[in-house]
N, C-alpha and C. Protein backbone atom coordinates (compact mmCIF):
# COMPACT_ATOMS: atom_id res chain seq x y z
N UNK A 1 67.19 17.94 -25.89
CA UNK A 1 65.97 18.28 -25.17
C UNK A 1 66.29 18.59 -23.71
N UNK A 2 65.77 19.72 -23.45
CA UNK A 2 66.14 20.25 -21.80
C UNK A 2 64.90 19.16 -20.79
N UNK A 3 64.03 18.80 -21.10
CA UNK A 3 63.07 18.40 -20.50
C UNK A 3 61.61 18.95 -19.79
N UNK A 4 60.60 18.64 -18.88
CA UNK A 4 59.20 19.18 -18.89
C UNK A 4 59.74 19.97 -18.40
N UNK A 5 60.67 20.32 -17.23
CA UNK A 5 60.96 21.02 -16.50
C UNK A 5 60.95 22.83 -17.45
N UNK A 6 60.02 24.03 -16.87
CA UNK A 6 60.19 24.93 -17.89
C UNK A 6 61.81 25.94 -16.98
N UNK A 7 62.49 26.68 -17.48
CA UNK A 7 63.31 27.05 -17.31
C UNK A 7 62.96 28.64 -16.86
N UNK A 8 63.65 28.68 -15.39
CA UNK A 8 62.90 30.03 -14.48
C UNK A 8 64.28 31.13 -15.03
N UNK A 9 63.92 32.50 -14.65
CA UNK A 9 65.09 33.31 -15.20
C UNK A 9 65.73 33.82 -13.18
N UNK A 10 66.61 33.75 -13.60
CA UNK A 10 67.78 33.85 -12.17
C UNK A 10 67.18 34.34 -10.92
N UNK A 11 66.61 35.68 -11.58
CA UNK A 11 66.10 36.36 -10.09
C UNK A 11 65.11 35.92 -9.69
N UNK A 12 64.31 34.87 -9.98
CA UNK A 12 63.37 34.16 -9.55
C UNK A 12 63.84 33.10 -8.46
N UNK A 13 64.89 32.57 -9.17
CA UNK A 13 65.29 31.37 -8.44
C UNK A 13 66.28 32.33 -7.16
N UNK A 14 67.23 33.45 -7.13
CA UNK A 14 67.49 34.03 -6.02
C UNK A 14 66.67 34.77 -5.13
N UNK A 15 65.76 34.84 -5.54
CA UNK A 15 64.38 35.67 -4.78
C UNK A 15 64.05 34.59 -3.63
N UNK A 16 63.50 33.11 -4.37
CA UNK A 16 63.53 32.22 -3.97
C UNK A 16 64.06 31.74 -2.94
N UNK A 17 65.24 31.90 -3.11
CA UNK A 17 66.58 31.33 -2.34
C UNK A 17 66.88 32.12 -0.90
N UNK A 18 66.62 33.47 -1.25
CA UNK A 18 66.27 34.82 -0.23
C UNK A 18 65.40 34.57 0.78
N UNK A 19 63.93 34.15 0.36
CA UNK A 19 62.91 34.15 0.80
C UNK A 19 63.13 32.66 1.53
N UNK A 20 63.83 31.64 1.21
CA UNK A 20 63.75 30.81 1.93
C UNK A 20 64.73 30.74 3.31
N UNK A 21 65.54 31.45 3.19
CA UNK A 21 66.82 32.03 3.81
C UNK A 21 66.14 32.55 4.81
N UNK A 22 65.42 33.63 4.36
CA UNK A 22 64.90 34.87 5.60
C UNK A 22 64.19 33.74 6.67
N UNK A 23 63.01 32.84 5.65
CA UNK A 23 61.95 31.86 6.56
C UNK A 23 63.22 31.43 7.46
N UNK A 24 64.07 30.36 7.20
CA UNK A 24 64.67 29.58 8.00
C UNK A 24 65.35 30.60 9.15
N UNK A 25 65.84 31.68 8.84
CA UNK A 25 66.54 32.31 9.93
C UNK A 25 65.72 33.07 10.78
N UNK A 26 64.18 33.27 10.45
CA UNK A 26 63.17 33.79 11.59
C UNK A 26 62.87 32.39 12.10
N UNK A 27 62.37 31.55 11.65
CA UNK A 27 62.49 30.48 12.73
C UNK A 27 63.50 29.78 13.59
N UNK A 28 64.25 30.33 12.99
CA UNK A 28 65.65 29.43 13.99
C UNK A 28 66.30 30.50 15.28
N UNK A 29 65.45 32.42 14.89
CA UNK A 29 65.56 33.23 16.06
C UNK A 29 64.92 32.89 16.69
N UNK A 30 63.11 32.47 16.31
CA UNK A 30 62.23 32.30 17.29
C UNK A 30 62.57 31.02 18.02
N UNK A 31 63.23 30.27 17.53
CA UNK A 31 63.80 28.87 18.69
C UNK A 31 64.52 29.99 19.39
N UNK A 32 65.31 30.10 19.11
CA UNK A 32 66.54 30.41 20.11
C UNK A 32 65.80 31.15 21.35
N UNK A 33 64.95 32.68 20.64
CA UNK A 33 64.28 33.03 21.39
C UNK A 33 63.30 31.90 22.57
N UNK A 34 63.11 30.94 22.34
CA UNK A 34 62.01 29.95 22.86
C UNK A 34 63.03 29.62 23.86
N UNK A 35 64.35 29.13 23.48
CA UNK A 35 65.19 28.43 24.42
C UNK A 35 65.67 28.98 25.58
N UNK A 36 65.69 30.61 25.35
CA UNK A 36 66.29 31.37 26.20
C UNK A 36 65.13 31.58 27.46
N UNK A 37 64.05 32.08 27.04
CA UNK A 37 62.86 32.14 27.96
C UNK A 37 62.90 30.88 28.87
N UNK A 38 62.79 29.48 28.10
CA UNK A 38 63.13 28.47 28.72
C UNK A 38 63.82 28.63 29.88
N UNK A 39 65.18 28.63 29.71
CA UNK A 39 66.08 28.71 30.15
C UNK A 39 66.19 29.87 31.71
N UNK A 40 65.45 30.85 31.19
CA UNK A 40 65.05 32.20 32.21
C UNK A 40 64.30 31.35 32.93
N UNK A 41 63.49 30.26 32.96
CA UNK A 41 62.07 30.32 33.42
C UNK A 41 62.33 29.39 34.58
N UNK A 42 63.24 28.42 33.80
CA UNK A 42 63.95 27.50 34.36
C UNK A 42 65.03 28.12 35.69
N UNK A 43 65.47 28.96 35.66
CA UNK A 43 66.42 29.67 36.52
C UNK A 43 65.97 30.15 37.74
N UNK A 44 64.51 30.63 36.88
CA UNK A 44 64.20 31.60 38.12
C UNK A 44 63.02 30.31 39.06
N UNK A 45 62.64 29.21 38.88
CA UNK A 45 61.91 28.45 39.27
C UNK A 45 62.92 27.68 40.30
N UNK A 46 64.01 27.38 39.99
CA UNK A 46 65.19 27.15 40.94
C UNK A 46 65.47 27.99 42.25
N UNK A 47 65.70 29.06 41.68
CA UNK A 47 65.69 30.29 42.45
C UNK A 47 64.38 30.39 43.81
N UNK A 48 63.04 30.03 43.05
CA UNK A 48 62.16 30.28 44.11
C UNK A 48 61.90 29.17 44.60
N UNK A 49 62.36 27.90 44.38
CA UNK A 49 62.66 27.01 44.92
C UNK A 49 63.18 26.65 46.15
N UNK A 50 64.56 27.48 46.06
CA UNK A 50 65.66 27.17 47.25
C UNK A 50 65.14 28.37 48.55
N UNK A 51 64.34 29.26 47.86
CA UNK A 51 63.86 30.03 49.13
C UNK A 51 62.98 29.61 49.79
N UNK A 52 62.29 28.80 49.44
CA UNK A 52 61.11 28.25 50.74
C UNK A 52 61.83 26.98 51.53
């Protein structure tokens, strides 16, 4: 007995696998993207800092 579990056919489960892939790697641009702005925002607040 294989069990309740019903048995998916491949390209389902790599579609799957794709689609979870793509999610994780647009969110992990939009960090990066987040960090960098950060980082800009942070720079330039320094920057107008030391001039007054």
């Amino acid at each position: 007995m294989t069990g309740n579990t019903p048995s998916r056919p491949d390209k389902s489960r790599g579609q799957s696998r794709e689609d979870r892939l793509k999610a994780a790697l647009k969110a992990n641009l939009a960090r990066r993207k987040a960090q960098a702005r950060a980082r800009a925002d942070e720079a330039g607040n320094k920057k107008n800092e030391e001039k007054e």
